[in-house]
Protein backbone atom coordinates (compact mmCIF):
# COMPACT_ATOMS: atom_id res chain seq x y z
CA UNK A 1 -18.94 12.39 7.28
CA UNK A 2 -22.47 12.48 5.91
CA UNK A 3 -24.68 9.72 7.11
CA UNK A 4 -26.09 8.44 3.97
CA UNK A 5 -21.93 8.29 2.59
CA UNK A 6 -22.77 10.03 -0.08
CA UNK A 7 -19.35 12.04 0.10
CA UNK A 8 -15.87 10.66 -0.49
CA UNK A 9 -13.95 9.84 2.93
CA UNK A 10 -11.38 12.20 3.81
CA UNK A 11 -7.72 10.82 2.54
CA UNK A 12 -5.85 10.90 6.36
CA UNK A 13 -2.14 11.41 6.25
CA UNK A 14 0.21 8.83 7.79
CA UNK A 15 0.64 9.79 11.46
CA UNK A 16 3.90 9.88 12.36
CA UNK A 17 4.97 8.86 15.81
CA UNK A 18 5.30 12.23 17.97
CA UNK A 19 6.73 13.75 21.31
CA UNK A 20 4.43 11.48 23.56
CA UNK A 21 3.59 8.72 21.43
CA UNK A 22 7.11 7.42 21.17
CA UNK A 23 7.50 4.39 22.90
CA UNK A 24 10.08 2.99 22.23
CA UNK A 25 12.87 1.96 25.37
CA UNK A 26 16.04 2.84 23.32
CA UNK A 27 16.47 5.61 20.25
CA UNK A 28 18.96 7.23 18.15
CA UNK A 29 18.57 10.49 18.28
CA UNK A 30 19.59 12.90 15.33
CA UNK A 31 19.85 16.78 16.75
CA UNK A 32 17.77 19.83 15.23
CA UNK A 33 20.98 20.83 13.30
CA UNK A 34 21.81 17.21 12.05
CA UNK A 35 24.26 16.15 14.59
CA UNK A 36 24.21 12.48 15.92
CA UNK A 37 23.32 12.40 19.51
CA UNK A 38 23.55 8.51 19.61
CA UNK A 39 21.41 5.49 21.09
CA UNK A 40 19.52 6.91 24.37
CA UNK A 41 16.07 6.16 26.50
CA UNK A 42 13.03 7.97 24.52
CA UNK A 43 12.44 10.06 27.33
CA UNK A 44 16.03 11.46 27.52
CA UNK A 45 15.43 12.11 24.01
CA UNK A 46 11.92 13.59 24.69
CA UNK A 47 13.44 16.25 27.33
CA UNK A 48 15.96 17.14 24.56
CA UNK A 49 13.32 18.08 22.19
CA UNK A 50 11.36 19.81 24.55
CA UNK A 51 14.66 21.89 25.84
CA UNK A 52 14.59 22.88 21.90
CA UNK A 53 11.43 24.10 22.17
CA UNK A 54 11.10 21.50 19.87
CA UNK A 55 9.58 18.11 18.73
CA UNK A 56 10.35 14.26 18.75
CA UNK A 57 9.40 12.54 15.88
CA UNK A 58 10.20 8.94 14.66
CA UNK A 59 12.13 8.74 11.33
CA UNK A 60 12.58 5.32 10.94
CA UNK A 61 11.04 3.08 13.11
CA UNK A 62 12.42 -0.36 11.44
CA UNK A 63 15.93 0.26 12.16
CA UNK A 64 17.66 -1.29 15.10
CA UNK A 65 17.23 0.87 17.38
CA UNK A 66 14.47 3.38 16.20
CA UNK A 67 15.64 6.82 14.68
CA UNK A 68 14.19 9.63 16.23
CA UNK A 69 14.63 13.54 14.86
CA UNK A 70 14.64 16.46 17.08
CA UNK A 71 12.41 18.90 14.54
CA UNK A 72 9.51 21.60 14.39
CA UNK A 73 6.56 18.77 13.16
CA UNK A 74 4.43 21.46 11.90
CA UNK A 75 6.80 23.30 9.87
CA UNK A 76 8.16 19.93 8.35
CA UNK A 77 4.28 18.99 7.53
CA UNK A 78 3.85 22.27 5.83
CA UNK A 79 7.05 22.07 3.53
CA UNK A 80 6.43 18.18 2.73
CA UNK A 81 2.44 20.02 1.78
CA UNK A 82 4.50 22.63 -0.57
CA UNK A 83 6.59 19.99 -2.43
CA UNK A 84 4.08 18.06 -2.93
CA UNK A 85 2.24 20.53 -4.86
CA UNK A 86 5.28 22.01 -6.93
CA UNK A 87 5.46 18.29 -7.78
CA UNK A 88 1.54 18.05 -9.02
CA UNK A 89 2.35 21.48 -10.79
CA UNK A 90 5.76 19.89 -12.78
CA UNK A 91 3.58 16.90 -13.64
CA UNK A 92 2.79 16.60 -17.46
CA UNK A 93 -0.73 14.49 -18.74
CA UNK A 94 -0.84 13.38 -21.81
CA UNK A 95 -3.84 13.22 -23.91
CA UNK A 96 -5.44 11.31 -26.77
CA UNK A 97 -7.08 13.68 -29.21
CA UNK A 98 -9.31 11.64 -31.58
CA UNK A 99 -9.23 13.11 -35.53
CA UNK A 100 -12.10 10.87 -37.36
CA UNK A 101 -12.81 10.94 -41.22
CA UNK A 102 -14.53 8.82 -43.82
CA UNK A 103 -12.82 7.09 -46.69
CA UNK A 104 -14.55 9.60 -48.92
CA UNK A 105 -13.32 12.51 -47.29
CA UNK A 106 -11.90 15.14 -49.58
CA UNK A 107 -8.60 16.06 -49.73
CA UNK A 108 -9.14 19.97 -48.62
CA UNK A 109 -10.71 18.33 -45.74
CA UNK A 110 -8.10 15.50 -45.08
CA UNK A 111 -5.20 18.43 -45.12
CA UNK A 112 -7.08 20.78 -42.70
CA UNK A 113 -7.59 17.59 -40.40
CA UNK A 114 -3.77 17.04 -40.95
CA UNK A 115 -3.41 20.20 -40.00
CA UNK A 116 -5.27 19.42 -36.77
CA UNK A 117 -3.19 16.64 -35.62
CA UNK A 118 0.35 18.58 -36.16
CA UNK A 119 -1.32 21.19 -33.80
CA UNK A 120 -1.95 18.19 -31.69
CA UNK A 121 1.60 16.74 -32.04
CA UNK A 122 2.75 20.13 -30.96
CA UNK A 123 1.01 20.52 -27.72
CA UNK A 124 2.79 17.21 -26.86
CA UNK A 125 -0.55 15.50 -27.21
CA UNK A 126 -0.99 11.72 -28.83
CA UNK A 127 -3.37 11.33 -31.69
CA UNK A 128 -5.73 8.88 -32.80
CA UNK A 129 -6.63 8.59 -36.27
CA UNK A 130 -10.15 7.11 -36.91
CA UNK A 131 -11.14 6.12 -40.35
CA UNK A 132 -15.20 4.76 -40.43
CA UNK A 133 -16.15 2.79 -43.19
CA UNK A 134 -20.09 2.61 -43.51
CA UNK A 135 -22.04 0.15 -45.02
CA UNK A 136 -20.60 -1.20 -48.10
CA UNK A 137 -18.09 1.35 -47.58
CA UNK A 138 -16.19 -1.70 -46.01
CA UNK A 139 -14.94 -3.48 -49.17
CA UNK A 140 -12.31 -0.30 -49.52
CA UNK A 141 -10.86 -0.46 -46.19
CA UNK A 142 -7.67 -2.48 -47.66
CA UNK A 143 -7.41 0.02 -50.30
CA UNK A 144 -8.69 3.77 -50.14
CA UNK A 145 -8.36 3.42 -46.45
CA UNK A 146 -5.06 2.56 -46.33
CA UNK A 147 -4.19 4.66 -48.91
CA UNK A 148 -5.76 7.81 -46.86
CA UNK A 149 -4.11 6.45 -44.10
CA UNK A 150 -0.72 6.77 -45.79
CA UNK A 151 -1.37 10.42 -46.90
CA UNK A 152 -1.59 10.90 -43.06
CA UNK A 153 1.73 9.14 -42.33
CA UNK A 154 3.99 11.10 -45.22
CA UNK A 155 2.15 14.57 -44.47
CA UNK A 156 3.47 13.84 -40.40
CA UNK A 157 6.72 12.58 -41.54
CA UNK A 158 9.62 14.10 -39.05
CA UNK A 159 6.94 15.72 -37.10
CA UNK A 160 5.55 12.31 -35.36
CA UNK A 161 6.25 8.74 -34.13
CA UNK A 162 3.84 6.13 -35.52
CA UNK A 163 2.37 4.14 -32.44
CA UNK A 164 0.21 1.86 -33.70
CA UNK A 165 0.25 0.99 -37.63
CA UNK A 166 -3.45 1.52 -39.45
CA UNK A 167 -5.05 -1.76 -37.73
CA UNK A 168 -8.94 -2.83 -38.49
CA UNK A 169 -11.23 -2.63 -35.42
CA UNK A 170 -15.03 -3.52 -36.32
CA UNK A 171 -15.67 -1.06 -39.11
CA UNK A 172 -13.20 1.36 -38.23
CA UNK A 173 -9.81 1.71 -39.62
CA UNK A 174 -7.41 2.59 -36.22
CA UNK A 175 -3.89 4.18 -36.10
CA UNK A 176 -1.95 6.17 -33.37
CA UNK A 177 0.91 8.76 -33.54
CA UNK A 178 2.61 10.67 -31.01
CA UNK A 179 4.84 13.70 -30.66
CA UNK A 180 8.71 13.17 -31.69
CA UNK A 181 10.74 13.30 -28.68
């Protein structure tokens, strides 16, 4: 590790308990092919694993007494490694796109940014709607913005869930929708 720390430590894995670190005066032993060999000394179960060709490595090392499995270590690492990725690969983010517009936005406009947000919807993606009311632009927010707002809500009627109703935050007029399940 660099000196100065400017680099993130290295995330160890859990160690597990191997071949000559198990040290424990009774096991259970479970065979390489599954079978129960039942409650022995750790080194009767270490000359098993070694007879294998194999290694011992501690299971479960809560239970009364400890379980110990007679397996190849490295070849168990490296499929635990591969699920773990297909795993990261299955996983799904969602994000929040953010569509602004003003209450004097056109209506052109307001359909092609509609048009933006089903694309959104479609790619599984939650949407935030941001109206900003400037200056005296304010006094409409009840009105035109919720109004604009509502053109929003019937145009992505079937197509999404509303989240969050049109809600004022500061001078901006907030609502979420998400993608119908």
């Amino acid at each position: 590790m660099n000196r100065r720390g400017r680099h993130a430590p290295v995330q160890q894995e859990a160690k597990a308990q191997i071949n000559d670190k198990v040290r424990f005066p009774k096991v259970r032993l479970i065979g390489s092919d599954g079978e129960q060999h039942g409650v022995m000394t750790s080194d009767q179960a270490k000359e098993i694993a070694y007879g294998e060709g194999l290694d011992l490595v501690v299971v479960s090392d809560n239970a009364e007494p400890p379980v110990c499995r007679v397996m190849n270590y490295d070849k168990f690492r490296y499929e635990q490694k591969k699920k773990q990725q297909e795993a990261k690969k299955k996983q799904t983010t969602v994000e929040t796109k953010e569509i602004k517009f003003r209450p004097k936005t056109d209506e052109h406009d307001l359909n092609f940014k509609i048009k933006n947000v089903k694309k959104f919807l479609a790619q599984k993606n939650k949407v935030k709607l941001t109206m900003r009311f400037r200056g005296r632009e304010i006094v409409y927010s009840q009105t035109i913005g919720l109004e604009a707002m509502n053109k929003v809500v019937e145009a992505l009627e079937g197509e999404a869930v509303i989240l969050q109703r049109p809600k004022m935050e500061g001078r901006q007029l907030v609502m979420f929708v998400g993608p119908k399940a």
